[in-house]
Protein backbone atom coordinates (compact mmCIF):
# COMPACT_ATOMS: atom_id res chain seq x y z
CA UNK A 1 11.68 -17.34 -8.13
CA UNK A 2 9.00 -15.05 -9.55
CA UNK A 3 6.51 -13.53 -6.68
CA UNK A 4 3.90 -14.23 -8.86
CA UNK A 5 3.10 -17.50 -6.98
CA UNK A 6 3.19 -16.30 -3.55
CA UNK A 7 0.88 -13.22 -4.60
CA UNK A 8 -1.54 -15.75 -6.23
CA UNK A 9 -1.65 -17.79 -2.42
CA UNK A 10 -1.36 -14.62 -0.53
CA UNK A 11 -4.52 -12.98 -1.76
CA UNK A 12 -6.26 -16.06 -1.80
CA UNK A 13 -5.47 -16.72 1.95
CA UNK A 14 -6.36 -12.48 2.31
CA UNK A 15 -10.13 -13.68 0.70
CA UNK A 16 -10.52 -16.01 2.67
CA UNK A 17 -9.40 -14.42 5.74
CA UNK A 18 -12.14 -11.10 4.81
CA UNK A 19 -14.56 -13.64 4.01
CA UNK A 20 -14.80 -15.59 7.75
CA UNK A 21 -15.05 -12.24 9.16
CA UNK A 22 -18.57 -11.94 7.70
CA UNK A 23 -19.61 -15.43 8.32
CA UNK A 24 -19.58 -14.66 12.70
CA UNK A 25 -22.33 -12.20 12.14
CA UNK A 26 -25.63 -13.21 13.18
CA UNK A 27 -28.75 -12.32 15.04
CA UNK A 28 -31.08 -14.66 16.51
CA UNK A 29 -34.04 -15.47 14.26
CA UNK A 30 -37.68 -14.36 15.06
CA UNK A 31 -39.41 -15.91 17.25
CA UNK A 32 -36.70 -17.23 19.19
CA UNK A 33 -36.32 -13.91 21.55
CA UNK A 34 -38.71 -11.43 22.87
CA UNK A 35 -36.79 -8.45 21.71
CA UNK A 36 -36.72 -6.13 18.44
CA UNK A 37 -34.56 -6.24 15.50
CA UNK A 38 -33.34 -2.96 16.53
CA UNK A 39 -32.70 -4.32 20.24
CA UNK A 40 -30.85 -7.25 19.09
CA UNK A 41 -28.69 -5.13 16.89
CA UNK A 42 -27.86 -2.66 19.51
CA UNK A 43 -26.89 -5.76 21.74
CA UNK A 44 -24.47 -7.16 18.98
CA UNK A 45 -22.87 -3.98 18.44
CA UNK A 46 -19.15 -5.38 19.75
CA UNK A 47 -19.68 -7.97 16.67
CA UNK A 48 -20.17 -4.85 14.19
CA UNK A 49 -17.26 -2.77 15.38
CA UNK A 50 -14.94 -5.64 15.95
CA UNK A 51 -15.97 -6.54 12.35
CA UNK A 52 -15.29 -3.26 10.76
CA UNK A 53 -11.87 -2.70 12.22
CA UNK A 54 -10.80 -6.10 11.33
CA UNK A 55 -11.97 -5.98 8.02
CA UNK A 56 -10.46 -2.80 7.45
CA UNK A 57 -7.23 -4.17 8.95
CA UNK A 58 -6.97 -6.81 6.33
CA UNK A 59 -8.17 -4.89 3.24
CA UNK A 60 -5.03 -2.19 4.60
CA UNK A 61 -2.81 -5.20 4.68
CA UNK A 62 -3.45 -6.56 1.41
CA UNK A 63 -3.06 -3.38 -0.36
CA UNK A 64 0.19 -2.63 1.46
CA UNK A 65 1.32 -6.47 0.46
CA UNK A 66 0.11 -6.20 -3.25
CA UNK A 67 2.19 -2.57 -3.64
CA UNK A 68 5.23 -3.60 -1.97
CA UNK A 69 5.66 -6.96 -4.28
CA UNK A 70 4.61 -4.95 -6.93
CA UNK A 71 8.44 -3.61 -6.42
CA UNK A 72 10.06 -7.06 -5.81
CA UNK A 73 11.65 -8.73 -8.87
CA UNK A 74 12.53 -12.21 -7.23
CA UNK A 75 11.49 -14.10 -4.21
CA UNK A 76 14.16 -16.10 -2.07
CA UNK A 77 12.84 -19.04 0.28
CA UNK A 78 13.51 -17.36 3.39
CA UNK A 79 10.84 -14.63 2.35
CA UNK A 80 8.43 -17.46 1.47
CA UNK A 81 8.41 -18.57 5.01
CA UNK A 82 8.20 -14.49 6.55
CA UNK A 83 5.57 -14.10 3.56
CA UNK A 84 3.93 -17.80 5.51
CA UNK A 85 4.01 -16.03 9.22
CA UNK A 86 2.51 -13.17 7.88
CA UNK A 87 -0.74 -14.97 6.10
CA UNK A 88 -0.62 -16.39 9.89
CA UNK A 89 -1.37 -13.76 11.60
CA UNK A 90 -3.97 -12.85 8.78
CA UNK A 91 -5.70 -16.32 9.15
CA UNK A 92 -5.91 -15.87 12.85
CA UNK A 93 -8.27 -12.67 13.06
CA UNK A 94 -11.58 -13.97 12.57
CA UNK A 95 -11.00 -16.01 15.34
CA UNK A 96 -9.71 -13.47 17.78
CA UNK A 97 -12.26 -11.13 16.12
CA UNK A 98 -15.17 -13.09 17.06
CA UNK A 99 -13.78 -14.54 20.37
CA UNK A 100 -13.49 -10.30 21.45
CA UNK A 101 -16.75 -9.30 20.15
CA UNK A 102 -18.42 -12.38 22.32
CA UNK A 103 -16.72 -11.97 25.54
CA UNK A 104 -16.57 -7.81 25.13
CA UNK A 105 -20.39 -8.06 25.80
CA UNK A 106 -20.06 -9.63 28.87
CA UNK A 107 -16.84 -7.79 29.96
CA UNK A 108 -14.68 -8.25 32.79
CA UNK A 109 -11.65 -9.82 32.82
CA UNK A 110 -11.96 -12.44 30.36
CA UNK A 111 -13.37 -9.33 27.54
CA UNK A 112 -9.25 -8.10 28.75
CA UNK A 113 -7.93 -11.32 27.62
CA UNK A 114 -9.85 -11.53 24.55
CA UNK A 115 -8.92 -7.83 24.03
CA UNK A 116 -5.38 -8.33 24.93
CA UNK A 117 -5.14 -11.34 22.13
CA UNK A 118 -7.00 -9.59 19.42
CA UNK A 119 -4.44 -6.63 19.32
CA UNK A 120 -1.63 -8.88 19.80
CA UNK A 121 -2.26 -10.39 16.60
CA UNK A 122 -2.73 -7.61 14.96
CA UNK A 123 0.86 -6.65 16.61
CA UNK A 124 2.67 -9.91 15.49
CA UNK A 125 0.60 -9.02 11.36
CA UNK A 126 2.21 -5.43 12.02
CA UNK A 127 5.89 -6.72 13.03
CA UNK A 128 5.83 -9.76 10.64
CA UNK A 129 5.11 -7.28 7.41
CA UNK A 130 7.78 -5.19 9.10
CA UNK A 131 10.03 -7.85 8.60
CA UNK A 132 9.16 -8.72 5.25
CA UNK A 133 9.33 -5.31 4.13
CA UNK A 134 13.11 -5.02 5.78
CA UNK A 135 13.79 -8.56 4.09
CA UNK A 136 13.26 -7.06 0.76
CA UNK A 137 15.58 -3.90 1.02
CA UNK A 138 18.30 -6.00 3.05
CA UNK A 139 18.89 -8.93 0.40
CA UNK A 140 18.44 -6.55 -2.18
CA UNK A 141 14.75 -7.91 -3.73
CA UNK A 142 12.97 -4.63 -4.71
CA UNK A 143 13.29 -3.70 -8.67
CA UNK A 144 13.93 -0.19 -7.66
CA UNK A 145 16.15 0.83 -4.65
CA UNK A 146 15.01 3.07 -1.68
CA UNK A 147 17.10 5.89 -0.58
CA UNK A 148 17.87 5.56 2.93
CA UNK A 149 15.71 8.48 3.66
CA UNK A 150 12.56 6.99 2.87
CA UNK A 151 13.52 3.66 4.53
CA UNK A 152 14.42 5.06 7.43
CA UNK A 153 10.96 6.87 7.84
CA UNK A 154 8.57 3.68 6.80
CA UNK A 155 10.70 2.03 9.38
CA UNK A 156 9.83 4.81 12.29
CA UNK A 157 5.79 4.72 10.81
CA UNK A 158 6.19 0.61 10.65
CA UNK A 159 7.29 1.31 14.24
CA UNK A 160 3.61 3.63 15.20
CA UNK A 161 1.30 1.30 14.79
CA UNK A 162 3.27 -1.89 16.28
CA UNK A 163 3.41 0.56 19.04
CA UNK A 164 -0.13 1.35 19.74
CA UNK A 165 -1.12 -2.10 19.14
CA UNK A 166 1.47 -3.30 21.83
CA UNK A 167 -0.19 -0.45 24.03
CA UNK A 168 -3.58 -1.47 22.94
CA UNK A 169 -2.53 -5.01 24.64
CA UNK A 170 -1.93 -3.50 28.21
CA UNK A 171 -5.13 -1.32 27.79
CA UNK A 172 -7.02 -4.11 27.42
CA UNK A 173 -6.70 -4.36 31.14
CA UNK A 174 -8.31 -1.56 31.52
CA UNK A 175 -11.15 -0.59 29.05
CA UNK A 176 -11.50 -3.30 26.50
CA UNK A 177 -13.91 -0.93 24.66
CA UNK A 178 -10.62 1.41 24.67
CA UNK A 179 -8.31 -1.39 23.20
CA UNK A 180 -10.83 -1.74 20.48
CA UNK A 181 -11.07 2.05 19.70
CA UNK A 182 -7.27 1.78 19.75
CA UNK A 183 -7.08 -0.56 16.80
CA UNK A 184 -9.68 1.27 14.82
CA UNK A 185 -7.78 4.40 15.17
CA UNK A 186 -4.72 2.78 13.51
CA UNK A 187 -6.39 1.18 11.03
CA UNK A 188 -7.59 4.67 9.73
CA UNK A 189 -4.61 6.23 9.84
CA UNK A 190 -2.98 3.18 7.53
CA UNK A 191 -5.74 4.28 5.28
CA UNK A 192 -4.38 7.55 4.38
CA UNK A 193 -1.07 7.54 2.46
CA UNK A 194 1.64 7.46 4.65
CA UNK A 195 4.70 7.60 2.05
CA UNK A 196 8.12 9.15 2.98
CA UNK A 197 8.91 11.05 0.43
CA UNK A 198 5.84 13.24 0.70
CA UNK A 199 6.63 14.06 4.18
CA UNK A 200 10.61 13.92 4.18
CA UNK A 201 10.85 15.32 0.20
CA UNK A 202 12.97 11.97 -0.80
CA UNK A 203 12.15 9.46 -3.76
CA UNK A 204 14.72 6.42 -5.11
CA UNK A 205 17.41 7.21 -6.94
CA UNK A 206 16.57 7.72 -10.91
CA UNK A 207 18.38 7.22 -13.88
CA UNK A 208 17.02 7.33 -17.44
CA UNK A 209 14.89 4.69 -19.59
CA UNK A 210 13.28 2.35 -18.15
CA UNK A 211 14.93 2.81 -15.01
CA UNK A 212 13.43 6.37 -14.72
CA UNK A 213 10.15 5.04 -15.42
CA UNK A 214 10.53 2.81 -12.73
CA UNK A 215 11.85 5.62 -10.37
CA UNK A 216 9.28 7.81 -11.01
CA UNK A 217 6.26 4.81 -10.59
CA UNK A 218 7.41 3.74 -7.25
CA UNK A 219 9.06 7.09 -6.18
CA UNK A 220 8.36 8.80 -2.39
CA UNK A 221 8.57 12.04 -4.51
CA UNK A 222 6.27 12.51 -7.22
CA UNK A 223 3.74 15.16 -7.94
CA UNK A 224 0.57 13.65 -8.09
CA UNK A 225 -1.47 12.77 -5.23
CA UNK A 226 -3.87 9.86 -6.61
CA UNK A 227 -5.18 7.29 -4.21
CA UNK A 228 -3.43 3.79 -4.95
CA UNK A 229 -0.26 5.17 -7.03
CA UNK A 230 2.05 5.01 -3.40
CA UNK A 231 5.55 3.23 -3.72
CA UNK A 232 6.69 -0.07 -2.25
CA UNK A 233 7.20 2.30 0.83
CA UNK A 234 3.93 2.59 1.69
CA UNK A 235 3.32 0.77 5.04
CA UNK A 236 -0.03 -0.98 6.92
C-alpha cells in the first residue's frame, strides 16, 4: 500500500485537531462582567499558554510525520493501526488542553490532575511516533536506509522528550504552572533541527543515480542548513 492515503487522513485529523484548539478560546462578552478587556485577558492567561504549547506541539508533530513518510515507500497494516494510535493521542489534546487551562486557574489538586493528564498525552503522542518511526526502520519501509548511527541517536533524542513529559506528569503534583512550562520547553526544542548526522557526522549509506539523490535528500550529513530540508530522522 502507498502512504499516500494515510497522509491524506493524517493531516486531515492534524487540521482538525489545530483547529479545536482555537475554538476553547473565549472571553466573556461586554456587559456580562464588571471587569476590562485587559483584566479578563490577564485572567485567561492559562487558556493562551496552554494554547500555544499545544498548538505548537501539533504543528511539530505534523511536520515530523509529513518528513518521515516522505521516506516510506509502502505502508503495511500494522503501521496503519500505530499511524491510528498516534492521530489518537493528537485528537485528544484539545480536550486535555482546555480541561488544564480551566482547572489551572483555580489550582489545587484537581489543576495536578488536569496537569498530570495533559502531559501524559503528550507522552503516549511522543512514544506512539516513537514507535512508528522504529516500525519503519525494523520492517524495512523507508526508501532510503539509516545507518545505525543516526538511528541510534533519534532513538536517544525520541527518548528526551518522552522523558520530560513523563517528568512533567509527576511535577504536576507540585507546580502545575511548572508542568506546563515543562511542555513548552520541549516543544521548542523539537522546533530546532535535531538531526543525527549533524551532531554525530553520519548520513545513509549512498550509492550513485537515483539512489545518491535519494541519499543525499534525506541524508543526516549534508551541507546545507535550510529550515525544512531534515531527513526522515528528524524527530518531534
Amino acid at each position: 500500500m502507498e502512504s499516500g492515503r494515510l497522509e491524506a487522513f493524517s493531516d486531515g485529523v492534524f487540521a482538525v485537531a489545530i483547529t479545536l484548539l482555537a475554538l476553547e478560546l473565549a472571553v466573556p462578552h461586554p456587559g456580562l462582567h464588571h471587569h476590562s478587556l485587559t483584566d479578563q485577558l490577564s485572567e485567561h492567561w492559562p487558556s493562551f499558554a496552554a494554547y500555544l504549547i499545544s498548538f505548537l506541539t501539533i504543528g511539530i508533530i505534523w511536520v515530523n510525520h509529513h518528513t518521515l513518510f516522505h521516506n516510506v515507500a509502502h505502508v503495511d497494516r500494522p503501521l496503519l493501526f500505530i499511524n491510528l494510535l498516534l492521530l489518537f493521542f493528537v485528537v485528544s489534546i484539545p480536550f486535555v488542553t482546555t480541561t488544564f487551562a480551566d482547572y489551572l486557574r483555580d489550582g489545587g489538586f484537581q489543576a495536578s490532575v488536569a496537569g498530570a493528564i495533559y502531559n501524559g498525552v503528550f507522552a503516549g503522542m511522543g512514544v506512539s511516533f516513537g514507535v512508528l518511526f522504529w516500525w519503519t526502520i525494523r520492517h524495512e519501509h523507508l526508501k532510503t536506509a539509516l545507518p545505525p548511527g543516526a538511528i541510534l541517536a533519534a532513538v536517544i533524542r525520541f527518548g528526551i522528550g518522552n522523558v520530560a513529559y513523563l517528568a512533567a506528569v509527576g511535577i504536576a503534583f507540585v507546580s502545575p504552572a511548572a508542568a506546563l512550562l515543562i511542555s513548552g520547553l520541549v516543544a521548542v526544542y523539537y522546533m530546532f533541527e535535531q538531526t543525527p548526522g549533524r551532531k554525530g557526522g553520519q548520513g545513509p549509506r549512498e550509492g550513485t543515480g537515483n539512489g545518491a539523490d535519494k541519499a543525499r535528500q534525506f541524508g543526516a550529513g549534508r551541507d546545507t542548513g535550510a529550515a525544512g530540508d531534515a531527513g526522515p530522522d528528524q524527530d518531534f
